[in-house]
C-alpha atoms as a PDB file:
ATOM      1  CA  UNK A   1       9.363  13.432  18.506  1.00  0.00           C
ATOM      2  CA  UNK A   2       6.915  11.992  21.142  1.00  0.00           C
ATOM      3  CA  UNK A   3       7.317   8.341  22.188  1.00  0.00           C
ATOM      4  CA  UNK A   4       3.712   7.524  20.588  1.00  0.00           C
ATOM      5  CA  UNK A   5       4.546   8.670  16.578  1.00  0.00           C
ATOM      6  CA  UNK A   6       5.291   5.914  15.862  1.00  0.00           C
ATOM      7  CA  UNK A   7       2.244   4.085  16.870  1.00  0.00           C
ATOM      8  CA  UNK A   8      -0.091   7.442  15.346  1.00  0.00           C
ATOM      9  CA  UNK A   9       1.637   7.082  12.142  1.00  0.00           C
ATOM     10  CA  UNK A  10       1.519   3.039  11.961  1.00  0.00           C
ATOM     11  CA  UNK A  11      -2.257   3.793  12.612  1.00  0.00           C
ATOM     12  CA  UNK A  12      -2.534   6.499  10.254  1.00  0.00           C
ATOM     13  CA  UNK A  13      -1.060   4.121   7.458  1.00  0.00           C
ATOM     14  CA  UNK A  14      -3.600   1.352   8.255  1.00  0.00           C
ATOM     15  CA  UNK A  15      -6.017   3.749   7.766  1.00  0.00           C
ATOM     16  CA  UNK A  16      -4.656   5.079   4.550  1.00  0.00           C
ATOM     17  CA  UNK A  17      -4.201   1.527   3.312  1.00  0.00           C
ATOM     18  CA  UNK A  18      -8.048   1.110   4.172  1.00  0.00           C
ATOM     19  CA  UNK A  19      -8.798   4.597   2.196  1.00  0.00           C
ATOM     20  CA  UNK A  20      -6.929   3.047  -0.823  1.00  0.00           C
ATOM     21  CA  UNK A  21      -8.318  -0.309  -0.783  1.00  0.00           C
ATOM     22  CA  UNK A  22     -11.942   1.683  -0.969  1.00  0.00           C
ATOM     23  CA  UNK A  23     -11.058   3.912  -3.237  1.00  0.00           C
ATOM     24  CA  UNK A  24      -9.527   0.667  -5.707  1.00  0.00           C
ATOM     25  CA  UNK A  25     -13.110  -0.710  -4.660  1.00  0.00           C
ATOM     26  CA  UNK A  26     -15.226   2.055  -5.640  1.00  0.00           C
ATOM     27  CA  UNK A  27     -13.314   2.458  -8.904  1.00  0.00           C
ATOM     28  CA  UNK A  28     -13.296  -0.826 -10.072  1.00  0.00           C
ATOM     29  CA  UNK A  29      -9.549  -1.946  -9.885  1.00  0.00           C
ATOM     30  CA  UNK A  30     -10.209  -5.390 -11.078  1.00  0.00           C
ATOM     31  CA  UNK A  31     -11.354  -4.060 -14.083  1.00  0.00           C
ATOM     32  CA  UNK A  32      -8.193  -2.739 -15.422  1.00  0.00           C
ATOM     33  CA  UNK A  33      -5.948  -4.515 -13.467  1.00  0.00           C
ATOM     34  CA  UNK A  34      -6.997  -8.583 -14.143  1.00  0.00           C
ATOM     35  CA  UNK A  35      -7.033  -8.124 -17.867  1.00  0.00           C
ATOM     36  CA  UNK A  36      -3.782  -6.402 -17.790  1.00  0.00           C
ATOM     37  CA  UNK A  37      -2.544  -9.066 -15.425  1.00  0.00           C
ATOM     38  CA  UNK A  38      -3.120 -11.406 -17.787  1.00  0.00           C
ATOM     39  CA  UNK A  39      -1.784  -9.477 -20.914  1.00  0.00           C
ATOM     40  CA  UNK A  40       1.795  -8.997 -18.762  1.00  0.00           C
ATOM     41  CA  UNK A  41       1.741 -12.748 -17.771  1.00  0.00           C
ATOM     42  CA  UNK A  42       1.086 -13.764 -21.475  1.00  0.00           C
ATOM     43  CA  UNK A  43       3.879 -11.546 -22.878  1.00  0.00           C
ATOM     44  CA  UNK A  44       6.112 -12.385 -19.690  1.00  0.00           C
ATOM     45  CA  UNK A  45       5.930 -16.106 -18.443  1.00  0.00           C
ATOM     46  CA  UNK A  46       8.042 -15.690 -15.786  1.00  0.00           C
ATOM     47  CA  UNK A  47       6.475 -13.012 -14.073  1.00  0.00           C
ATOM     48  CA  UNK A  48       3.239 -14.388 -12.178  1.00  0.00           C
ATOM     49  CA  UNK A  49       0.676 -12.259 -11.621  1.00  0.00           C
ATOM     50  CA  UNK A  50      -2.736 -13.116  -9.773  1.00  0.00           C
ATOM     51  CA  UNK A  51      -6.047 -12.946 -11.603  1.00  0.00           C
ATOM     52  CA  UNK A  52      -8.661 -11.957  -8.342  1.00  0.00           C
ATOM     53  CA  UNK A  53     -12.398 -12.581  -7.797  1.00  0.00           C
ATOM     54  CA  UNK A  54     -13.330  -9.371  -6.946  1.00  0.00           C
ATOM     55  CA  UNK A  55     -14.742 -10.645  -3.824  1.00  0.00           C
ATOM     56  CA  UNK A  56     -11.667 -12.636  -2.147  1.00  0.00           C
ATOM     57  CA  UNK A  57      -9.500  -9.440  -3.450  1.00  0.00           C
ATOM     58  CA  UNK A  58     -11.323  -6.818  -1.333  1.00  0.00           C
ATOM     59  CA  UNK A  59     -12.047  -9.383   1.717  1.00  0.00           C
ATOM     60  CA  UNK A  60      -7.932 -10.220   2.066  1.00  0.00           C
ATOM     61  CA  UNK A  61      -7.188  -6.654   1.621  1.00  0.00           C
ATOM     62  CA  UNK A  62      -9.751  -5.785   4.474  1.00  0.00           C
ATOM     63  CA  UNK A  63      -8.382  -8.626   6.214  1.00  0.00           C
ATOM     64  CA  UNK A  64      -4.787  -7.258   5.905  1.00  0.00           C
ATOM     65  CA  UNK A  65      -5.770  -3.636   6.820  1.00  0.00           C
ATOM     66  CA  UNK A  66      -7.625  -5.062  10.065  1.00  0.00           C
ATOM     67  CA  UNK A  67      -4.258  -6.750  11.230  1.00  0.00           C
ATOM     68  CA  UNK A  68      -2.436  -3.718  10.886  1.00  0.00           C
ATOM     69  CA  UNK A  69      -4.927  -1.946  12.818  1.00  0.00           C
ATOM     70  CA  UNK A  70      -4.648  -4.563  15.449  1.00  0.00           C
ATOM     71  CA  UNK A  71      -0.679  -3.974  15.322  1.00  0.00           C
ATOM     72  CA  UNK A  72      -1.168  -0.924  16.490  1.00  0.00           C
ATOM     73  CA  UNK A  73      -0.544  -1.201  20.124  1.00  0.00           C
ATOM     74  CA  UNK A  74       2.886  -3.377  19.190  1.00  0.00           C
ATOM     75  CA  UNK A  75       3.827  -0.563  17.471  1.00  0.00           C
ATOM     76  CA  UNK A  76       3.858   1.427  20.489  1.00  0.00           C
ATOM     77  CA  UNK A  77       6.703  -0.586  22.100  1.00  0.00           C
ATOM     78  CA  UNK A  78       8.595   0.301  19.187  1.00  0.00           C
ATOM     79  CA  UNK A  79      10.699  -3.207  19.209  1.00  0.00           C
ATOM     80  CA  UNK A  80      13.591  -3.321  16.454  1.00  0.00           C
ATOM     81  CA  UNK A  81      11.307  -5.967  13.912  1.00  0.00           C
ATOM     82  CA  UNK A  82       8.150  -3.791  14.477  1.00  0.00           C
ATOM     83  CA  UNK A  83       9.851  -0.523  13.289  1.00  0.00           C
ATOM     84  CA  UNK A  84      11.713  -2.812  10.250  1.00  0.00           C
ATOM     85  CA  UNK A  85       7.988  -3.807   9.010  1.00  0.00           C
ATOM     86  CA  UNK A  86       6.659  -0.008   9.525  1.00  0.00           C
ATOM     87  CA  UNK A  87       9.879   0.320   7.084  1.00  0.00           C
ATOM     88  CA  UNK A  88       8.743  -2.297   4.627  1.00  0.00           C
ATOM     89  CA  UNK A  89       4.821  -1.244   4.795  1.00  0.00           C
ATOM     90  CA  UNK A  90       5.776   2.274   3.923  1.00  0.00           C
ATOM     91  CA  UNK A  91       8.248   1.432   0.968  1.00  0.00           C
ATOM     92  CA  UNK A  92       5.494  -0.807  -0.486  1.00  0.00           C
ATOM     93  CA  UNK A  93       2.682   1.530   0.125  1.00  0.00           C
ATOM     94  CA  UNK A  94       4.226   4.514  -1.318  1.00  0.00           C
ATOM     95  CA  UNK A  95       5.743   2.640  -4.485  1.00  0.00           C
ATOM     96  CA  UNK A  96       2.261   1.249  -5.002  1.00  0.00           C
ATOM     97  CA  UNK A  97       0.705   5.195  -4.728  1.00  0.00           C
ATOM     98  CA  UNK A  98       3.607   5.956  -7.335  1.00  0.00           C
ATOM     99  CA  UNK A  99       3.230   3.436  -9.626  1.00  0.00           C
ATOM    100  CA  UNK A 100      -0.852   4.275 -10.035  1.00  0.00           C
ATOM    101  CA  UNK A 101       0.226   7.959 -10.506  1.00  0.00           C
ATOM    102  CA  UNK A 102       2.467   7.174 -12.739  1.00  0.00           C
ATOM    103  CA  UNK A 103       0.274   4.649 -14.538  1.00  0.00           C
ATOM    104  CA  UNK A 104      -2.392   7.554 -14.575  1.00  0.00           C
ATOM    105  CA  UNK A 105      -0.259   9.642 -16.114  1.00  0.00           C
ATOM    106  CA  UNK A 106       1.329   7.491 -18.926  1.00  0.00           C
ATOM    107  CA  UNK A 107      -2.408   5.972 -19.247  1.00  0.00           C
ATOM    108  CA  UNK A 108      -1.364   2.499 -19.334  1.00  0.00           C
ATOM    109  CA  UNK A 109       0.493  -0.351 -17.770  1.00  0.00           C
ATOM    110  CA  UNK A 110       3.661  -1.454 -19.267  1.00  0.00           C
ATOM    111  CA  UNK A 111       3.172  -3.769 -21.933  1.00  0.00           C
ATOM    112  CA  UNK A 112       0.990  -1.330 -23.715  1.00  0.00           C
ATOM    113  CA  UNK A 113      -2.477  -2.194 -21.865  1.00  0.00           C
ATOM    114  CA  UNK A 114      -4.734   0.974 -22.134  1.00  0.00           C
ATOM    115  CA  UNK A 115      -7.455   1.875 -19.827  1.00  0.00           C
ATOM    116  CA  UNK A 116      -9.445   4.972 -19.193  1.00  0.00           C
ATOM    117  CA  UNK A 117      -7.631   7.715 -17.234  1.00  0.00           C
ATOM    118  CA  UNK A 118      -7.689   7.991 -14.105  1.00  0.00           C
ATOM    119  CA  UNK A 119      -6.347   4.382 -12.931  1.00  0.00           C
ATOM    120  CA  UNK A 120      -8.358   3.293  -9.658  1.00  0.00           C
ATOM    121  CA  UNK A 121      -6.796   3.892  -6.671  1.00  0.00           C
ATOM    122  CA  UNK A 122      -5.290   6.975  -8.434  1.00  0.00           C
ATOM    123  CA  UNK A 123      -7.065   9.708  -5.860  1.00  0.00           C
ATOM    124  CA  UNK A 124      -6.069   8.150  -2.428  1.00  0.00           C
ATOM    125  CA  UNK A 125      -2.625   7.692  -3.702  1.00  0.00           C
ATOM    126  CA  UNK A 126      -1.324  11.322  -2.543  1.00  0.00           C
ATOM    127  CA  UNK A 127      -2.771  10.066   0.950  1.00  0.00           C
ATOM    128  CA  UNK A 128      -1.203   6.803   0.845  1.00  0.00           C
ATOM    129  CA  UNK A 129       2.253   8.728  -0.142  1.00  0.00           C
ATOM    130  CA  UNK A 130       1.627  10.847   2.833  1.00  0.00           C
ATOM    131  CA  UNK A 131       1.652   8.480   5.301  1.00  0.00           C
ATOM    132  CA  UNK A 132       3.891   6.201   3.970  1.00  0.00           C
ATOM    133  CA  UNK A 133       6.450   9.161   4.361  1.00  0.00           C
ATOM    134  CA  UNK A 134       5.798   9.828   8.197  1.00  0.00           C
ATOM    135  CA  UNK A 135       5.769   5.854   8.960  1.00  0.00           C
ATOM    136  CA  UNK A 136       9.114   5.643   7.463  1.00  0.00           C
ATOM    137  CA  UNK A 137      10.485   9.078   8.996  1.00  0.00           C
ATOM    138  CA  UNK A 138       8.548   7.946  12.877  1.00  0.00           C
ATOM    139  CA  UNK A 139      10.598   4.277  12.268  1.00  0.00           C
ATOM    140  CA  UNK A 140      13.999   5.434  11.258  1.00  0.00           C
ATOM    141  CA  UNK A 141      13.676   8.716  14.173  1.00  0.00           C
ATOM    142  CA  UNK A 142      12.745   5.298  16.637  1.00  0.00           C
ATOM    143  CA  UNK A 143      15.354   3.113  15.626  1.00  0.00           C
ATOM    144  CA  UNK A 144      18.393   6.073  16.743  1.00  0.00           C
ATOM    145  CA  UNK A 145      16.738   6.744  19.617  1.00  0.00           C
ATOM    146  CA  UNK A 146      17.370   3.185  20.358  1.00  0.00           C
ATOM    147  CA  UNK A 147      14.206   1.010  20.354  1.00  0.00           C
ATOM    148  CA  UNK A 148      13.128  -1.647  22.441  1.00  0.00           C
ATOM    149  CA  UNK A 149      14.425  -5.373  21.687  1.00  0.00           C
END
């Protein structure tokens, strides 16, 4: 593997995130998600889940997919916390693309909240898989070949 997969696939995630986030947008997410949000939190005190304005939900996750994308060139000294977050990103990202395939499939969110089929976010989640997969593969490749410190 070339020094610079790494660095390609941290980019390519970014990128994916950004595909996701648009597709969510498109769809509207919000929609289905806030009301169930609210349903779980009712049902289940403990667990706290945000209500968004649609707004400050698509401008942080724009935010957060722009700092990724200026990570990039970190990620091409491959230090030991930089591969450990590509590790983290990709575990996150690809249990979020299962959970709205699974969702999508069982057509609603636990708790019994129905929506119409498919979820949003649902057709960029294969993509979002995809590169969560080579991000954690490019880290864990990285960190035996002994990365920077």
């Amino acid at each position: 593997m070339s020094e610079q997969q790494f660095a390609r696939a941290w980019g390519v995630m970014a990128w994916a995130i950004l595909i996701h986030v648009l597709d969510e947008a498109y769809n509207n997410f919000l929609v289905v998600y806030n009301p169930a949000a609210m349903a779980l939190t009712e049902r289940y005190p403990w667990l706290p889940l945000p209500v968004f304005q649609f707004e400050y939900w698509l401008g942080g996750l724009l935010a957060a997919v722009f700092i990724l994308m200026a990570l990039t060139p970190v990620a091409r000294r491959e230090s030991m916390a930089i591969l450990l977050a590509g590790q983290a990103l990709a575990l996150l990202a690809a249990v979020n693309g299962l959970v709205h395939i699974a969702t999508t499939i069982a057509g609603r969110f636990p708790g019994g909240f129905e929506f119409a089929r498919p979820l949003p976010g649902f057709w960029s989640s294969p993509i979002l898989i995809a590169a969560s997969v080579w991000l954690w593969r490019t880290a864990a490749v990285a960190k035996r070949s002994g990365p920077a410190v």
